[in-house]
N, C-alpha and C. Protein backbone atom coordinates (compact mmCIF):
# COMPACT_ATOMS: atom_id res chain seq x y z
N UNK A 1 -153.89 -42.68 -82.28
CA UNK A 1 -152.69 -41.91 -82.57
C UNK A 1 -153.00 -40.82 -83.59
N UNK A 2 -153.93 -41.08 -84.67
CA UNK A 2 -154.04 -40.12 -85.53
C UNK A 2 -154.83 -39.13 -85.22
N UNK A 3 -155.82 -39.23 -84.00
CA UNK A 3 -156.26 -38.15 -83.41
C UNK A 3 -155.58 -36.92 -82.86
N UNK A 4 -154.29 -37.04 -82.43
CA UNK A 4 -153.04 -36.46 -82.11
C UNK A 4 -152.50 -35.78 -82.94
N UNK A 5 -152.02 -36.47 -83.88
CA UNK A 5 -150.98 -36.38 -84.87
C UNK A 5 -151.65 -35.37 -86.04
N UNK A 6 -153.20 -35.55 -86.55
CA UNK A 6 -153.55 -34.82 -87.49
C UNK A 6 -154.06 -33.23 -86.85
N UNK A 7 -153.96 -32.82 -85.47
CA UNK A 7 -153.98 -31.60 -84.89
C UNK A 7 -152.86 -30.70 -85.34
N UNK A 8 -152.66 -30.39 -86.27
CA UNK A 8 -152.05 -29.15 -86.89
C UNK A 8 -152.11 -28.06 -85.80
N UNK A 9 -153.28 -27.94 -85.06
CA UNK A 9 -152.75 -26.31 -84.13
C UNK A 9 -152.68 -27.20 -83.01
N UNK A 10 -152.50 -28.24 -82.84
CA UNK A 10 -151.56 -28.63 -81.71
C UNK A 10 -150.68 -29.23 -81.66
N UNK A 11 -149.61 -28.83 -81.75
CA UNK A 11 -148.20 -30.41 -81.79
C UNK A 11 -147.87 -30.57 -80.80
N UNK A 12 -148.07 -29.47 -79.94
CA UNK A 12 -147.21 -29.98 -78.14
C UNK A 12 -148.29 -30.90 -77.61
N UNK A 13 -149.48 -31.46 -78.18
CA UNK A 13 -149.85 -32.67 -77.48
C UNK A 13 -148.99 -33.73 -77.71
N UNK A 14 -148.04 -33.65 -79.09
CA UNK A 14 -147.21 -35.15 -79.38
C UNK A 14 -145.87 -34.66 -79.50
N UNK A 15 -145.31 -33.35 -79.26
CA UNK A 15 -144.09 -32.85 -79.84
C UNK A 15 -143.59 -31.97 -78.49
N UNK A 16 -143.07 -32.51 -77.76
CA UNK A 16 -142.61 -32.06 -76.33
C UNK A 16 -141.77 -31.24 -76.38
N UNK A 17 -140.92 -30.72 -77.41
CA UNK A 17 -140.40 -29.36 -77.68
C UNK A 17 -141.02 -28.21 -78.24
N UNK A 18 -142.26 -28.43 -78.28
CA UNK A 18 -143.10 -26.85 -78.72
C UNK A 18 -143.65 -26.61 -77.56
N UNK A 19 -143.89 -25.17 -77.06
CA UNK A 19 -144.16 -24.95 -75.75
C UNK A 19 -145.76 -24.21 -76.27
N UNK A 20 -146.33 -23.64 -77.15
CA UNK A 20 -147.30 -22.83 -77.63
C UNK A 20 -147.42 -23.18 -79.26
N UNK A 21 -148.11 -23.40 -79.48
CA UNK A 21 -148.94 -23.40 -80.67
C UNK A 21 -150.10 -21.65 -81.21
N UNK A 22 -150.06 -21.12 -82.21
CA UNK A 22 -151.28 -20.35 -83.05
C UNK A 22 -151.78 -20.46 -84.16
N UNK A 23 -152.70 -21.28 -84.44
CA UNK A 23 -153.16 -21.66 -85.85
C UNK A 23 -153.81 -20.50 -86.27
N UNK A 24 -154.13 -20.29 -87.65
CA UNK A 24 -154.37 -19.24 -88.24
C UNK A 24 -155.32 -19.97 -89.46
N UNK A 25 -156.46 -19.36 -89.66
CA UNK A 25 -157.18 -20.65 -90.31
C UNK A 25 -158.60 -21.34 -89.66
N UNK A 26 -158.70 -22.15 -90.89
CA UNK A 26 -159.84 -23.08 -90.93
C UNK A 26 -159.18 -24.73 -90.17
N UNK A 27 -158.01 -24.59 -90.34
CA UNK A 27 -157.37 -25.83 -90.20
C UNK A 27 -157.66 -26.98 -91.87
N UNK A 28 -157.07 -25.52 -92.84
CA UNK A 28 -157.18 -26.63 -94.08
C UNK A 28 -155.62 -26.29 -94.87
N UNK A 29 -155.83 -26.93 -95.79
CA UNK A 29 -154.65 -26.69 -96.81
C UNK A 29 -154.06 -25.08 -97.01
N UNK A 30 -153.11 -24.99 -96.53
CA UNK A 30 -152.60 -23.59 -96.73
C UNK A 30 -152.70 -22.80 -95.46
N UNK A 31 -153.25 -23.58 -93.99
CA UNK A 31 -153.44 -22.89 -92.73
C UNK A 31 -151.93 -22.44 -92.48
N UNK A 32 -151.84 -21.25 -91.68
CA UNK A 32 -150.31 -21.15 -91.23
C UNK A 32 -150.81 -21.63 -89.45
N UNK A 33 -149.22 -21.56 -89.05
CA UNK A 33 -149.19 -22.08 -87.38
C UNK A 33 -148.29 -21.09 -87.14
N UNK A 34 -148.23 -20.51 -85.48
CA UNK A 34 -146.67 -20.01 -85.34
C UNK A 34 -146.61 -20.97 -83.94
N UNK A 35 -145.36 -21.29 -84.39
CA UNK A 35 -144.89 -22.15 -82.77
C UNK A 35 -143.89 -22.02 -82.16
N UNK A 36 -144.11 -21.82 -80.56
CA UNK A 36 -142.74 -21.24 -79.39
C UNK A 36 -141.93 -22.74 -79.53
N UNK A 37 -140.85 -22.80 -79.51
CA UNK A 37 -140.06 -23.84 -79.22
C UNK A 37 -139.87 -23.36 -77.84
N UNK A 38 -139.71 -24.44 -76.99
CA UNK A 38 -139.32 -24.44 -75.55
C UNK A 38 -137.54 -24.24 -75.96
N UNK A 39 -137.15 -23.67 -74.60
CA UNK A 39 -135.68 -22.99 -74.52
C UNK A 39 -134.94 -24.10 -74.37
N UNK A 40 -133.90 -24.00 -74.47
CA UNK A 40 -132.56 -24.95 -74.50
C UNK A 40 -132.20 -25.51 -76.40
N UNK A 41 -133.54 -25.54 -77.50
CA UNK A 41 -133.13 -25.51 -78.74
C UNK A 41 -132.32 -24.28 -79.53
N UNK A 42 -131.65 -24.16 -80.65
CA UNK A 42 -131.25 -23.17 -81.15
C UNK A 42 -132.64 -22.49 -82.08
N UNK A 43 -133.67 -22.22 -81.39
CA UNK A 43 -134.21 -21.43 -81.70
C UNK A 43 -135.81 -21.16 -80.94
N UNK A 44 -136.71 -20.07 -81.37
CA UNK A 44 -137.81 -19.65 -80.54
C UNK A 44 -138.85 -19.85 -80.96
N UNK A 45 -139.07 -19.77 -82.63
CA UNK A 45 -140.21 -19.66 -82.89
C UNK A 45 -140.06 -20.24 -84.53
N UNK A 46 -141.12 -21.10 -85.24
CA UNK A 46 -141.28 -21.34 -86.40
C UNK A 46 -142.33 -20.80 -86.85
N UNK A 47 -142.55 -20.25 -88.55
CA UNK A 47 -143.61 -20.30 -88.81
C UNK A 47 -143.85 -21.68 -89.79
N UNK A 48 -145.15 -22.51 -89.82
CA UNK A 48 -145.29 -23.32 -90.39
C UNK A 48 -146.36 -23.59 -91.29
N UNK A 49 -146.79 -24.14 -92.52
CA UNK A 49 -148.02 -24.22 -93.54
C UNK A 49 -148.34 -25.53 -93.35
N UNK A 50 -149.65 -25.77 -93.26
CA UNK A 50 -150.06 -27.21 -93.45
C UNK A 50 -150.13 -27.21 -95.67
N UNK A 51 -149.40 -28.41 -95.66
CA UNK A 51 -149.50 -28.68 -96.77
C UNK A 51 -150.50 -29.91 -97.31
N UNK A 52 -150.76 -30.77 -96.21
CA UNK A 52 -151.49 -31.98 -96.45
C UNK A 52 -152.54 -32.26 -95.47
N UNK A 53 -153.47 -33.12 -95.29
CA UNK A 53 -154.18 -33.18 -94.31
C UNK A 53 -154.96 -34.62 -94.58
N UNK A 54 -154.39 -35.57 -94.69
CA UNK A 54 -155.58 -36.97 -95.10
C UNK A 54 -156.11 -37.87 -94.61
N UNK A 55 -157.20 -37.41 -94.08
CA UNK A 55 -157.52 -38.32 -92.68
C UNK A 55 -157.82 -39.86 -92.80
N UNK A 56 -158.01 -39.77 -94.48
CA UNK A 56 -158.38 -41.31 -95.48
C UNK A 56 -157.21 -42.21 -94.93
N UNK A 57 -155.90 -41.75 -95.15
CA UNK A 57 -154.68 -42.34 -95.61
C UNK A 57 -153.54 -41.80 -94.49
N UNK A 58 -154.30 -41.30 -93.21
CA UNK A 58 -153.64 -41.06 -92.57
C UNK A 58 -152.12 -40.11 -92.81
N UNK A 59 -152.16 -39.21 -93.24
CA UNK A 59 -150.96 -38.29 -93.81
C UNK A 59 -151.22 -36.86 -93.29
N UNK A 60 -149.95 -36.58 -92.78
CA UNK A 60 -149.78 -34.65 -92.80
C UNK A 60 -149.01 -34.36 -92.99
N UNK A 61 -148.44 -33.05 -94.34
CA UNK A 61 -147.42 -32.66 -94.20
C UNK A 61 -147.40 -31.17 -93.84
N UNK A 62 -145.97 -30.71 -93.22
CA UNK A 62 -146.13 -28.81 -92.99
C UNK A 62 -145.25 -28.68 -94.26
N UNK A 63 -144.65 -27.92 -94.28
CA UNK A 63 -143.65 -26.63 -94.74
C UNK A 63 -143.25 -25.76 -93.69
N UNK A 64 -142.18 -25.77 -93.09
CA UNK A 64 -141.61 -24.15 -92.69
C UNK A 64 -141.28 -23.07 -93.53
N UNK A 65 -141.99 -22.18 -93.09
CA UNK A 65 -142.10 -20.90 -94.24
C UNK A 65 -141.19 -19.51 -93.68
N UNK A 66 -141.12 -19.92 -92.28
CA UNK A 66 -140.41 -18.80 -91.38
C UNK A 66 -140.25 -19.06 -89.80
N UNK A 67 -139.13 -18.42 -89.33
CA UNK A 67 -138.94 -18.46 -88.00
C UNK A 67 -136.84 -18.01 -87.70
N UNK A 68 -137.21 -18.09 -86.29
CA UNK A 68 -135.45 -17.88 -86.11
C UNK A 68 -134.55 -18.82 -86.18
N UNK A 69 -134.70 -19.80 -86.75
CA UNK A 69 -133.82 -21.18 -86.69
C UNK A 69 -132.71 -20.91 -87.97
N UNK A 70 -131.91 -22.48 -88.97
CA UNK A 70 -131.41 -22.60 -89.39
C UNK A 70 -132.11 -23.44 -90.55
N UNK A 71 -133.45 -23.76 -90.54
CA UNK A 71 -134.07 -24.87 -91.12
C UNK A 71 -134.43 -24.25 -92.52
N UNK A 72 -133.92 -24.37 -94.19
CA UNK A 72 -134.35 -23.61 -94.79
C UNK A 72 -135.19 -24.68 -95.57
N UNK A 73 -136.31 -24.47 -96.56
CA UNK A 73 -136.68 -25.08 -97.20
C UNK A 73 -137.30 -26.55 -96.99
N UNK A 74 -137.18 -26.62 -95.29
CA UNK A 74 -138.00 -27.68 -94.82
C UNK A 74 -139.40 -28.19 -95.27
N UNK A 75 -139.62 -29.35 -94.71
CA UNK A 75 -140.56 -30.04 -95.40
C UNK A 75 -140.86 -31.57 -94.83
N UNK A 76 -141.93 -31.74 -94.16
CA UNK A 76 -141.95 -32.89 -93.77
C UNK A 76 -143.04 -33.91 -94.08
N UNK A 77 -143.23 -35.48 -93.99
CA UNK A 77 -144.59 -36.00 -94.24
C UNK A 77 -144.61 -36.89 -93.06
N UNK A 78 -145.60 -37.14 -92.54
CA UNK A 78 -145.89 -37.72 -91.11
C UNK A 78 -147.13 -39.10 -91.96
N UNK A 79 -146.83 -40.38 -92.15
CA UNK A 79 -147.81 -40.90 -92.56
C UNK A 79 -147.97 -42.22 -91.17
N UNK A 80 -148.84 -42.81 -90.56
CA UNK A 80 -149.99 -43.75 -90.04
C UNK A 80 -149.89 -44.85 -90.66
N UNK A 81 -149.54 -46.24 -89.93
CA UNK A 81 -149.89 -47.31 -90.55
C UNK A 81 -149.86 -48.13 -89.39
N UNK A 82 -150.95 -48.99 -89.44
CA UNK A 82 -151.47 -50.06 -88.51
C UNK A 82 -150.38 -51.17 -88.33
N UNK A 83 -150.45 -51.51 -87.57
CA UNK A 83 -149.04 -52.64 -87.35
C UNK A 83 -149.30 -53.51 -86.10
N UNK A 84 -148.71 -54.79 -86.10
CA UNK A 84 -148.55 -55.46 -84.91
C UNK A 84 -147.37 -55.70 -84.55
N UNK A 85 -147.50 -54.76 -82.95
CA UNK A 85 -145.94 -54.67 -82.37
C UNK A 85 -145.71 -55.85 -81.44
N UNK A 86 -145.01 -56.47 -81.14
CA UNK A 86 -145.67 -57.65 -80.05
C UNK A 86 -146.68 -58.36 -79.84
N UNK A 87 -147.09 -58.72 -80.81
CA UNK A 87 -148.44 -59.35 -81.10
C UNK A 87 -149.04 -58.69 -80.83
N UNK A 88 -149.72 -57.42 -80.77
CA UNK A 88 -150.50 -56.64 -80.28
C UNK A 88 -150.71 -55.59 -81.35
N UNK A 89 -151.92 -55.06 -81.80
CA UNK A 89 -151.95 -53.66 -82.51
C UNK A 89 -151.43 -52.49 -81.98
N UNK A 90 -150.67 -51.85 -83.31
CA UNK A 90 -149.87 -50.62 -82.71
C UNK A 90 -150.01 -50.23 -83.78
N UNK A 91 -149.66 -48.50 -83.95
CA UNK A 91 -149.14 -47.96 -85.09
C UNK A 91 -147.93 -47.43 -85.51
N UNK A 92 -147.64 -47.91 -86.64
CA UNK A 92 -146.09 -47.55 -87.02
C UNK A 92 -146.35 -45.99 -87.36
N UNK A 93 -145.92 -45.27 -86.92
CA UNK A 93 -145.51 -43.72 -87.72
C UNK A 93 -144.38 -43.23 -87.90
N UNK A 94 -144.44 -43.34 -89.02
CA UNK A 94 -143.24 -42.68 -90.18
C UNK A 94 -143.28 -41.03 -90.31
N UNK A 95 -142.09 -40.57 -90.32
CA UNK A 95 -141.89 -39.35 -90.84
C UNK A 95 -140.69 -39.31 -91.30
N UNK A 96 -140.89 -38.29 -92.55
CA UNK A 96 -139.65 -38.10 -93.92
C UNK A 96 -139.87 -36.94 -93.82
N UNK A 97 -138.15 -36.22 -94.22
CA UNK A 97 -138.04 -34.91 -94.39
C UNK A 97 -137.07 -34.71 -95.44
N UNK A 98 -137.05 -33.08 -95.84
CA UNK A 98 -136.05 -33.05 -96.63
C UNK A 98 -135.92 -31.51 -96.49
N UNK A 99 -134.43 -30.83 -96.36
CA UNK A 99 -134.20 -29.37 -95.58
C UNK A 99 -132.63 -29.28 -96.18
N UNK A 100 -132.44 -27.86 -96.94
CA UNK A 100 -131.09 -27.60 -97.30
C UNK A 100 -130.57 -27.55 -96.35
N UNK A 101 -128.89 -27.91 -96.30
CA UNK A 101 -128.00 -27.81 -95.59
C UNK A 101 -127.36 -26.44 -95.45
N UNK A 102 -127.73 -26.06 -94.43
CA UNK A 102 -126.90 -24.69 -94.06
C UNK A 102 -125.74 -24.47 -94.22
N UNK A 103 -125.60 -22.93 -94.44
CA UNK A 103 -123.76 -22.53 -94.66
C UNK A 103 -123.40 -23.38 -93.19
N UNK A 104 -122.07 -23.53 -93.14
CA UNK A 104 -121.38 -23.88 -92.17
C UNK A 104 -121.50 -25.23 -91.57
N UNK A 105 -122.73 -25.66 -91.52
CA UNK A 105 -123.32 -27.81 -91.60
C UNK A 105 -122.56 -28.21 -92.48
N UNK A 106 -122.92 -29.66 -92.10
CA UNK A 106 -122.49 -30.56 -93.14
C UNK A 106 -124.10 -31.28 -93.56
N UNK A 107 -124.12 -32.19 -94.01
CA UNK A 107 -125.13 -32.87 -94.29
C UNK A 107 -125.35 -33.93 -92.73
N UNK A 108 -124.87 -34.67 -92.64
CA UNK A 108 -124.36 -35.27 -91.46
C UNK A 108 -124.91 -34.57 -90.21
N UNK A 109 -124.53 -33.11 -90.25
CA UNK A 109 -124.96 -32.68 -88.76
C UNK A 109 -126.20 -32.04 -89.24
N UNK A 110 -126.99 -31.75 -89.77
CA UNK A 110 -127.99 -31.16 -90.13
C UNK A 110 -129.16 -32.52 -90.01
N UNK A 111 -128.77 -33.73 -90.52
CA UNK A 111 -129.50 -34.92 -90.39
C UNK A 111 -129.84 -35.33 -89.20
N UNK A 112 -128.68 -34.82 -88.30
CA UNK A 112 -128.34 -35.18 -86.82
C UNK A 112 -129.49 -34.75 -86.22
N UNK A 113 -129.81 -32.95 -86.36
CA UNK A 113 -130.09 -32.09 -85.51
C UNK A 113 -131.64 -32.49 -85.97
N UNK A 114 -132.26 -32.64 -87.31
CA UNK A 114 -133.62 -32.46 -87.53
C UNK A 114 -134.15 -34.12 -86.84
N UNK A 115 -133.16 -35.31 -87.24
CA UNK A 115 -133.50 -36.46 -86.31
C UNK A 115 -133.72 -36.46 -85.53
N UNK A 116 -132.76 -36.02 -84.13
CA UNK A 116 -133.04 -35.51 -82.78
C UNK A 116 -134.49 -35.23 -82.33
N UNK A 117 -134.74 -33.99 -82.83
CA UNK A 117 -135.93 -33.25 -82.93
C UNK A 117 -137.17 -34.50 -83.56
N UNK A 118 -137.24 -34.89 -84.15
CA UNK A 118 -138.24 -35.55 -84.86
C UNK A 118 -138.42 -37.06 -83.27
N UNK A 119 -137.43 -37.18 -83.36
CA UNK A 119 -137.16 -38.53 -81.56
C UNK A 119 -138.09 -37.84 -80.71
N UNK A 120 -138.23 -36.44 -80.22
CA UNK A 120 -138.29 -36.38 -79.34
C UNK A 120 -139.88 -36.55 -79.61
């Protein structure tokens, strides 16, 4: 799973609403990305920063820094942990965010919309 997941210039291998990925970079701390969102979301394109990268401890976080959405001040951490799901090895992956609430949201629907997105 973390082979996936720590691809910064790729998320549409694990994130079925990005249609294009462009990393910019070494693929280190401070790389930017720009990414197409596939149509039917309220928006086209993000720009994003890798902020973390720990392949030790299994962790990545971005930053959105720009794009046409509603997302301000976003921020996410994606961390890896080994687990047994059914008696069987699996991995639990966690992700935490935290993103001002837009004029006109509530907290509630803003939680809604970035959850959604994070499901898919």
């Amino acid at each position: 799973v973390w082979s996936l997941v720590r691809r910064f210039d790729q998320p549409q291998k694990y994130k079925p609403f990005v249609s294009r990925c462009v990393a910019q970079g070494n693929l280190e701390i401070g790389s930017l990305r720009e990414v197409d969102v596939k149509s039917g979301l309220p928006a086209t394109t993000s720009t994003e920063r890798l902020e973390l990268l720990d392949d030790d401890e299994h962790i990545l976080s971005i930053r959105i820094i720009g794009g046409d959405h509603r997302l301000k001040n976003y921020s996410s951490i994606i961390s890896l942990h080994p687990e047994i799901i059914d008696g069987r090895p699996g991995t639990l992956v966690i992700e935490s965010f935290v993103v001002d609430v837009p004029e006109g949201n509530t907290k509630d629907e803003t939680c809604y919309f970035v959850e959604a997105l994070i499901k898919c």
